[in-house]
PDB file of N, CA and C in Angstrom:
ATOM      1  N   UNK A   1      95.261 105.175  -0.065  1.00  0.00           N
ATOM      2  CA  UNK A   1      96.708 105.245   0.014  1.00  0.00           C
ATOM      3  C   UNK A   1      97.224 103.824   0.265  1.00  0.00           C
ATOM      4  N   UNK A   2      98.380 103.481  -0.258  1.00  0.00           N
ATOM      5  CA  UNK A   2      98.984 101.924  -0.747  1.00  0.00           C
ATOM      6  C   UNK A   2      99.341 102.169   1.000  1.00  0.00           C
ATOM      7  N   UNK A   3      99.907 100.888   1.478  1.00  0.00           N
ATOM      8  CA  UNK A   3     100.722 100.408   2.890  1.00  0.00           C
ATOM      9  C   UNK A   3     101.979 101.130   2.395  1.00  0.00           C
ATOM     10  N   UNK A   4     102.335 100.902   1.321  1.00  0.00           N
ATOM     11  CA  UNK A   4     103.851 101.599   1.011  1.00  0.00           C
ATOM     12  C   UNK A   4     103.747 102.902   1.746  1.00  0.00           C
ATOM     13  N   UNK A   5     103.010 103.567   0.954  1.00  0.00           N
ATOM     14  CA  UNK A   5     102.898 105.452   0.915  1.00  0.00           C
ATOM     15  C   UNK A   5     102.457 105.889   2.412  1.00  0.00           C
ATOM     16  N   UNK A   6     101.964 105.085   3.290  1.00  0.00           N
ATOM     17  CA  UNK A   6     101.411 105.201   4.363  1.00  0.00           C
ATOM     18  C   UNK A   6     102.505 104.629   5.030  1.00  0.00           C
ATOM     19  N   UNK A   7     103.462 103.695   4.866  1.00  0.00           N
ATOM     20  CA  UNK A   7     104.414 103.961   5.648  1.00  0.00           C
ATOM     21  C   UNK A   7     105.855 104.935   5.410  1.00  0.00           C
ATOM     22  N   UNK A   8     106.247 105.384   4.042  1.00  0.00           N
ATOM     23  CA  UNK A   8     106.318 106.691   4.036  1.00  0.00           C
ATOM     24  C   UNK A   8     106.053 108.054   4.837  1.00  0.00           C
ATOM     25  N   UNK A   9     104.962 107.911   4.659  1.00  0.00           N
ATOM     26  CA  UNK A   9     103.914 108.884   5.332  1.00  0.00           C
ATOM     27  C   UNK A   9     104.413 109.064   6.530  1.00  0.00           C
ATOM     28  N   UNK A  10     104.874 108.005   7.438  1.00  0.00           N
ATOM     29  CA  UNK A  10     104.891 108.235   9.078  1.00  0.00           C
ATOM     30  C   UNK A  10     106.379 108.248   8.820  1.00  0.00           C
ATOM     31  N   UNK A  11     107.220 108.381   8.129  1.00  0.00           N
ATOM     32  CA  UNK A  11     108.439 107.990   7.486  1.00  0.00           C
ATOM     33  C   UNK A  11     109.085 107.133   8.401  1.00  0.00           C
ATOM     34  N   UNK A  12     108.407 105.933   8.225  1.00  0.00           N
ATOM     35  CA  UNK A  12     108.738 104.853   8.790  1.00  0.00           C
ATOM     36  C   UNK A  12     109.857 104.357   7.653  1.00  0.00           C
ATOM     37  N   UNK A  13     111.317 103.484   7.067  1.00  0.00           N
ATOM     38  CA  UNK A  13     111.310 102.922   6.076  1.00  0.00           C
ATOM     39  C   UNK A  13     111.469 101.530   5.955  1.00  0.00           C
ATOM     40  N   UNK A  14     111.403 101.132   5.290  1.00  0.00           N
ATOM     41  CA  UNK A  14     110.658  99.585   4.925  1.00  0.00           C
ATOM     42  C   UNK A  14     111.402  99.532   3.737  1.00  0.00           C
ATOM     43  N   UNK A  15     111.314  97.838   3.060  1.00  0.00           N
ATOM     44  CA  UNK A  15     111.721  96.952   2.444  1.00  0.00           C
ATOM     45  C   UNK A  15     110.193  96.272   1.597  1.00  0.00           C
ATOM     46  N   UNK A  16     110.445  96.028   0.141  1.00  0.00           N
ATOM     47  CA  UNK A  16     109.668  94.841   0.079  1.00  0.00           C
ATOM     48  C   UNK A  16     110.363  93.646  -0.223  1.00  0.00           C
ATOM     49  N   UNK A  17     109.889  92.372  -0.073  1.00  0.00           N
ATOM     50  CA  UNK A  17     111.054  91.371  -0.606  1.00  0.00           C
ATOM     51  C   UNK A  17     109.325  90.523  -0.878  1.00  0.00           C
ATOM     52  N   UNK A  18     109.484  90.207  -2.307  1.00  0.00           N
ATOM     53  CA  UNK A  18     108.611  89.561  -3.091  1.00  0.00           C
ATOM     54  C   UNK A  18     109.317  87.630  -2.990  1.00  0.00           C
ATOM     55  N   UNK A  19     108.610  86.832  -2.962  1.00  0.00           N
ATOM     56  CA  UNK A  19     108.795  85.576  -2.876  1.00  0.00           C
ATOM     57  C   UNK A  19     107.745  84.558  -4.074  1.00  0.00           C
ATOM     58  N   UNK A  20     108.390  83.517  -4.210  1.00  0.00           N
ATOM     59  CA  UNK A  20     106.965  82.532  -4.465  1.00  0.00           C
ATOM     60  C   UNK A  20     105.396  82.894  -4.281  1.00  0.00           C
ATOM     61  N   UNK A  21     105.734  82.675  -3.122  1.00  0.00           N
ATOM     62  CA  UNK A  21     104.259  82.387  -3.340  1.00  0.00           C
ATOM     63  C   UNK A  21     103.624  83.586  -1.455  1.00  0.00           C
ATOM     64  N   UNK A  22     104.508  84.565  -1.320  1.00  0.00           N
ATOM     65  CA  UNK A  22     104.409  85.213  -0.466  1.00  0.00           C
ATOM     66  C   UNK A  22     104.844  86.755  -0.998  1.00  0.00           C
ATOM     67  N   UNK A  23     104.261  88.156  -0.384  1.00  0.00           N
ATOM     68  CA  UNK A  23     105.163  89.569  -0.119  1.00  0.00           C
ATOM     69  C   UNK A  23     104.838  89.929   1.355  1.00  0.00           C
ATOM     70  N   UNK A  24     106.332  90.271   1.451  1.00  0.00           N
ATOM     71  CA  UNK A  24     106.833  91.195   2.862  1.00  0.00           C
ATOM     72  C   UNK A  24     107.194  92.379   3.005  1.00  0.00           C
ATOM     73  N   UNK A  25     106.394  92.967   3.372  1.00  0.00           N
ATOM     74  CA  UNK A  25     106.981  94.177   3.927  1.00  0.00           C
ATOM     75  C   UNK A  25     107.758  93.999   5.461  1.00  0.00           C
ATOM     76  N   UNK A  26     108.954  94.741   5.111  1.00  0.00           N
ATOM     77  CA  UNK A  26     109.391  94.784   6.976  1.00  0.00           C
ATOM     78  C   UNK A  26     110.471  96.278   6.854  1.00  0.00           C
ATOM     79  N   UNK A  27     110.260  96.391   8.306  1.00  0.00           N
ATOM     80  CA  UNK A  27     110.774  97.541   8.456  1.00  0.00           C
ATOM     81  C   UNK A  27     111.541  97.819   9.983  1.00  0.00           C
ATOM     82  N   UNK A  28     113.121  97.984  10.387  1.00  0.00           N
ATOM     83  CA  UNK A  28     113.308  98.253  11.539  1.00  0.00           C
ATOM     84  C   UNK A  28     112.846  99.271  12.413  1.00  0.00           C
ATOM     85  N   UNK A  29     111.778  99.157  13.543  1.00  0.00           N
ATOM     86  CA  UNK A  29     111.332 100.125  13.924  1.00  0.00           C
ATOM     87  C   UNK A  29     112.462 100.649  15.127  1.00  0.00           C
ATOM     88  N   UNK A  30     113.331  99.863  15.482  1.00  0.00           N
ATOM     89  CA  UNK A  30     114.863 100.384  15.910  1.00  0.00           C
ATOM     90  C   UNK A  30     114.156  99.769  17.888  1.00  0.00           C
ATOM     91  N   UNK A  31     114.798 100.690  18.462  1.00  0.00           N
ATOM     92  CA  UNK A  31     114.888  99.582  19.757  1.00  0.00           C
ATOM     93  C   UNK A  31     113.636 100.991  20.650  1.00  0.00           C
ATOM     94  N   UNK A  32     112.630 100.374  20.698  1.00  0.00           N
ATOM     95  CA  UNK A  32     111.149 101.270  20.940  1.00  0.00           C
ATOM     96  C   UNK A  32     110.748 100.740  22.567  1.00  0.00           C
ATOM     97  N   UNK A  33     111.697  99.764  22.835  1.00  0.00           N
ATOM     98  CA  UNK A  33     110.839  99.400  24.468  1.00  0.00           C
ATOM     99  C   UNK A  33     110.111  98.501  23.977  1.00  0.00           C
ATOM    100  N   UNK A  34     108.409  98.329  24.475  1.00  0.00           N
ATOM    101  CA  UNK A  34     107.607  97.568  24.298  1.00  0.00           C
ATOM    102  C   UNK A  34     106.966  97.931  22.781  1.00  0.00           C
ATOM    103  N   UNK A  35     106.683  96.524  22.223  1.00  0.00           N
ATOM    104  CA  UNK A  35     106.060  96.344  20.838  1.00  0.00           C
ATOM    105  C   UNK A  35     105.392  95.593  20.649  1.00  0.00           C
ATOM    106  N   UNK A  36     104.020  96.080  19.689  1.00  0.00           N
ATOM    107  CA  UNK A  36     103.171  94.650  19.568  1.00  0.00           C
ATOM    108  C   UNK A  36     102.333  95.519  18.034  1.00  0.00           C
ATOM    109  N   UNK A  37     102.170  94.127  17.490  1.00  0.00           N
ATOM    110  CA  UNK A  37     101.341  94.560  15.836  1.00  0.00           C
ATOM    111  C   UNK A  37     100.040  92.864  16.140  1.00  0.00           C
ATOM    112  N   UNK A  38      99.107  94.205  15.086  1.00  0.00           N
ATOM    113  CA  UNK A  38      97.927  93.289  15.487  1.00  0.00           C
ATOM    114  C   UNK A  38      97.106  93.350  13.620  1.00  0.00           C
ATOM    115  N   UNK A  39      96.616  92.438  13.212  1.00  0.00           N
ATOM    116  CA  UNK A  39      96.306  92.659  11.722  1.00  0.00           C
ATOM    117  C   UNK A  39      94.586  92.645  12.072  1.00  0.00           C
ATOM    118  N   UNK A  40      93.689  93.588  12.388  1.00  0.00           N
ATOM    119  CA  UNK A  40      92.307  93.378  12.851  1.00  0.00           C
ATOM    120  C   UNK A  40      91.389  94.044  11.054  1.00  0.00           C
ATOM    121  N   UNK A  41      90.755  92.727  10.390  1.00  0.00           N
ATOM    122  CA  UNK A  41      90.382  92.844   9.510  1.00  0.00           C
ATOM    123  C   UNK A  41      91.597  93.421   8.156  1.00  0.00           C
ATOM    124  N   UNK A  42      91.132  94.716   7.701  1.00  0.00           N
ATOM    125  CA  UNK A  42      91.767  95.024   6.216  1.00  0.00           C
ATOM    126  C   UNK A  42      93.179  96.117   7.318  1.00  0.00           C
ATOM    127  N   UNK A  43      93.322  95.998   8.652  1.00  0.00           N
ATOM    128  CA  UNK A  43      94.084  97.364   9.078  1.00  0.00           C
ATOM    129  C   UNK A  43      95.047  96.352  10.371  1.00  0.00           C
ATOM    130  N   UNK A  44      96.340  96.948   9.922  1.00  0.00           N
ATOM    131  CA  UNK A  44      97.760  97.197  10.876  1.00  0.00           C
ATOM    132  C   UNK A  44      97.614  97.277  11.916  1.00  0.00           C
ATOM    133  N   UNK A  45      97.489  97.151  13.097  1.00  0.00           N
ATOM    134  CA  UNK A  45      97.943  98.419  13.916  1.00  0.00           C
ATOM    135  C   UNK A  45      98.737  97.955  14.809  1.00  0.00           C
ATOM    136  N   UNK A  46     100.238  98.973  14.956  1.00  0.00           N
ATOM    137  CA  UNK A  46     101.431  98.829  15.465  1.00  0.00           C
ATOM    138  C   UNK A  46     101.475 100.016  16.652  1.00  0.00           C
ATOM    139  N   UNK A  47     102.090  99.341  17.706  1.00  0.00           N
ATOM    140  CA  UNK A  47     102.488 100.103  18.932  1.00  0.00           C
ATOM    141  C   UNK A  47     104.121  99.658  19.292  1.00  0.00           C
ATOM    142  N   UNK A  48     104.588 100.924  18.883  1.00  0.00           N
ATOM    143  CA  UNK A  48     106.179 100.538  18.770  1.00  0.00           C
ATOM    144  C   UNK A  48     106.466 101.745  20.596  1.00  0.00           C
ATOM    145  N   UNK A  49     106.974 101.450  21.627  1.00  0.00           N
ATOM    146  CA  UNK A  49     107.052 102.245  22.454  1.00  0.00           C
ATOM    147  C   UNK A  49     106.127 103.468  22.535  1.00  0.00           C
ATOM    148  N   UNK A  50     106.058 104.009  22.435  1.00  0.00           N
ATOM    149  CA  UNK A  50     105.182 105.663  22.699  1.00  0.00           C
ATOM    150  C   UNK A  50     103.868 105.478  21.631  1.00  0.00           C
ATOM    151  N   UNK A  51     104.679 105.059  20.635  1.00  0.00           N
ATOM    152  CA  UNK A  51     104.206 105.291  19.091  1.00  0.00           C
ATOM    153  C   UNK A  51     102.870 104.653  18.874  1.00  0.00           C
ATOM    154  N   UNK A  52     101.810 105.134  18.103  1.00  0.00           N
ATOM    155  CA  UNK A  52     100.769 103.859  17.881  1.00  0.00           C
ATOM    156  C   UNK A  52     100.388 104.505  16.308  1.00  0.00           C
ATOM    157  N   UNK A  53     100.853 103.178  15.434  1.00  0.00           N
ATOM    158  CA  UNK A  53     100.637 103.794  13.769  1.00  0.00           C
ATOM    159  C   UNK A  53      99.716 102.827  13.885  1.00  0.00           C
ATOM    160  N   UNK A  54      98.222 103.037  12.648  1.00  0.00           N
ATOM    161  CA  UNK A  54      97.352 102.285  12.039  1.00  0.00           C
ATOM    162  C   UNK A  54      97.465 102.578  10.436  1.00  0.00           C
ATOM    163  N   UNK A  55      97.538 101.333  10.331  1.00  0.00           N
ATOM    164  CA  UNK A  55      97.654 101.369   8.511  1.00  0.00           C
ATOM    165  C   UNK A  55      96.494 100.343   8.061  1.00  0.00           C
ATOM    166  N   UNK A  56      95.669 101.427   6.888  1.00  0.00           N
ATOM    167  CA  UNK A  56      94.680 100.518   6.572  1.00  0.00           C
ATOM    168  C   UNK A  56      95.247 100.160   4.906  1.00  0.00           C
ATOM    169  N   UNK A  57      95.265  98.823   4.949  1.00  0.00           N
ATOM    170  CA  UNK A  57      95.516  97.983   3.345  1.00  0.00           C
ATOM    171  C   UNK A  57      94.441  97.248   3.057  1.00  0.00           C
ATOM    172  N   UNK A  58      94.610  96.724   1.796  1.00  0.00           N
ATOM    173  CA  UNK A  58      93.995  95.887   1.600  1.00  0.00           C
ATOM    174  C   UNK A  58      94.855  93.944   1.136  1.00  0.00           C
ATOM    175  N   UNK A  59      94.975  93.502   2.413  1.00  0.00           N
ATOM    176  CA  UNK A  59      96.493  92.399   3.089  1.00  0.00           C
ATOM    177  C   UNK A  59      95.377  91.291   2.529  1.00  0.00           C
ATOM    178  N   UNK A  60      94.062  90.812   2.366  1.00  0.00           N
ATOM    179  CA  UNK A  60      94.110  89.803   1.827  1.00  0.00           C
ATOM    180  C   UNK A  60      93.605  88.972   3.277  1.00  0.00           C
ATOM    181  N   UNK A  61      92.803  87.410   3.361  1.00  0.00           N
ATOM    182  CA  UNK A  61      92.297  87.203   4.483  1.00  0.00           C
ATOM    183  C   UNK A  61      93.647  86.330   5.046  1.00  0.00           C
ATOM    184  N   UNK A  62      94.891  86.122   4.400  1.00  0.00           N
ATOM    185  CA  UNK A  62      96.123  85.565   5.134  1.00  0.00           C
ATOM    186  C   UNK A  62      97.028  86.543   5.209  1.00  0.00           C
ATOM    187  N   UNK A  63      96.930  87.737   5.812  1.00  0.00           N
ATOM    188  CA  UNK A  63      97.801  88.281   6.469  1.00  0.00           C
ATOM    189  C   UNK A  63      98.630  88.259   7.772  1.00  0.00           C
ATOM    190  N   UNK A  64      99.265  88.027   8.109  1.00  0.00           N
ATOM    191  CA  UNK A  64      99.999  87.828   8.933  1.00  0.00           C
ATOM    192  C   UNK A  64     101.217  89.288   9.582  1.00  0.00           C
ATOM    193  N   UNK A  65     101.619  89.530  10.845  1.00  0.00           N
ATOM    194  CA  UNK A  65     102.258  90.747  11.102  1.00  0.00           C
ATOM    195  C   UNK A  65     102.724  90.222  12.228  1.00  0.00           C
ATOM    196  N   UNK A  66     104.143  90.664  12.612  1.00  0.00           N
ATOM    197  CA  UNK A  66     104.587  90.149  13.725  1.00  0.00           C
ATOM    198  C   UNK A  66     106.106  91.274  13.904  1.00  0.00           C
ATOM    199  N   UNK A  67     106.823  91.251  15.184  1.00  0.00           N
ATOM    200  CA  UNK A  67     107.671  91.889  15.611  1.00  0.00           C
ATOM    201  C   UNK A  67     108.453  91.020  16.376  1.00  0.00           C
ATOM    202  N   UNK A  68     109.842  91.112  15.981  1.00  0.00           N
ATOM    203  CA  UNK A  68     110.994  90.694  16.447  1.00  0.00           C
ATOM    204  C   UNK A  68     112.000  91.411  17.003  1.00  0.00           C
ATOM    205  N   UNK A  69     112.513  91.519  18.033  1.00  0.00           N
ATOM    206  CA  UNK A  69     113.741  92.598  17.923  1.00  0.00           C
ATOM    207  C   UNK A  69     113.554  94.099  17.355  1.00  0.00           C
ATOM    208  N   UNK A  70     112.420  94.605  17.644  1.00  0.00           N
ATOM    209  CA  UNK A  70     112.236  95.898  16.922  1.00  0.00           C
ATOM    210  C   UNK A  70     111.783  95.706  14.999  1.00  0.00           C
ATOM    211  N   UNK A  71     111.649  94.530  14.399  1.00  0.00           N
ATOM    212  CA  UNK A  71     111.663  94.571  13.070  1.00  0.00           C
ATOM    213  C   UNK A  71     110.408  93.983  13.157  1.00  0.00           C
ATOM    214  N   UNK A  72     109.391  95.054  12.344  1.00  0.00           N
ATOM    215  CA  UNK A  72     108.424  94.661  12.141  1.00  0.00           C
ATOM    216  C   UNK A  72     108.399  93.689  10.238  1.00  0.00           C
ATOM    217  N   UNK A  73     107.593  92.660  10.426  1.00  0.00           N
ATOM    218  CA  UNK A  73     107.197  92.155   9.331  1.00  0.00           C
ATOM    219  C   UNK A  73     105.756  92.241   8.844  1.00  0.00           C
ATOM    220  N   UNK A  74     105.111  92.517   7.950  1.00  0.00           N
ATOM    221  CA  UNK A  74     103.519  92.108   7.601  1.00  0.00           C
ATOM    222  C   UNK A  74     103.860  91.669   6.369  1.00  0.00           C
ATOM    223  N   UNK A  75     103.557  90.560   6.344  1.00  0.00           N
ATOM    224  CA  UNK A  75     103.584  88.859   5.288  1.00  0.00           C
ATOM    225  C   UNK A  75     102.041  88.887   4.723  1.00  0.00           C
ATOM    226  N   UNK A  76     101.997  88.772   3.313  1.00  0.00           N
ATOM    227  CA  UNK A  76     100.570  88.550   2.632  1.00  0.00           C
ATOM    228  C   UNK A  76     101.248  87.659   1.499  1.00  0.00           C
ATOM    229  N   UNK A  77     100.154  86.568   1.675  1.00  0.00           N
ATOM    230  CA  UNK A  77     100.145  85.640   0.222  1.00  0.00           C
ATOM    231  C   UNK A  77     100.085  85.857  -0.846  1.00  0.00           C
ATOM    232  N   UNK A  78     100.585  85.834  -1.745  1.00  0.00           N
ATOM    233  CA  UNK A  78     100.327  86.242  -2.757  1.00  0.00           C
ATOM    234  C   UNK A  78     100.456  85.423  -4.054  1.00  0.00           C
TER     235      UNK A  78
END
């Protein structure tokens, strides 16, 4: 299952925004309390307040994932 369909899945919704020489997915996970995303090998895994989603992709060895203000991003080169 794509990162898309898997975040579907938790009906999380998300954005892609394609770049140069980068794609992003991001998605407001809205105001959750404590948050933290961790990219360990080919898999996600996000703890948005209560919540703990794991998404396994295939992100590539420059993946990158981070949380701001409730908005999660996961950035892959592309």
């Amino acid at each position: 299952m794509s990162l898309q369909q898997q975040l579907a899945a938790n009906d999380i919704e998300w954005r892609r925004d394609e770049y140069e020489d980068s794609v992003e997915f991001v998605s407001d996970l809205g105001p959750q309390g404590q948050s933290a995303v961790d990219v360990v090998e080919d898999t996600v895994i996000v703890i948005a307040g209560d919540e703990q989603y794991e998404f396994d992709a295939d992100l590539g060895t420059d993946a990158r994932a981070f949380i701001n203000n409730g908005v999660l991003t996961i950035e892959v080169d592309g």
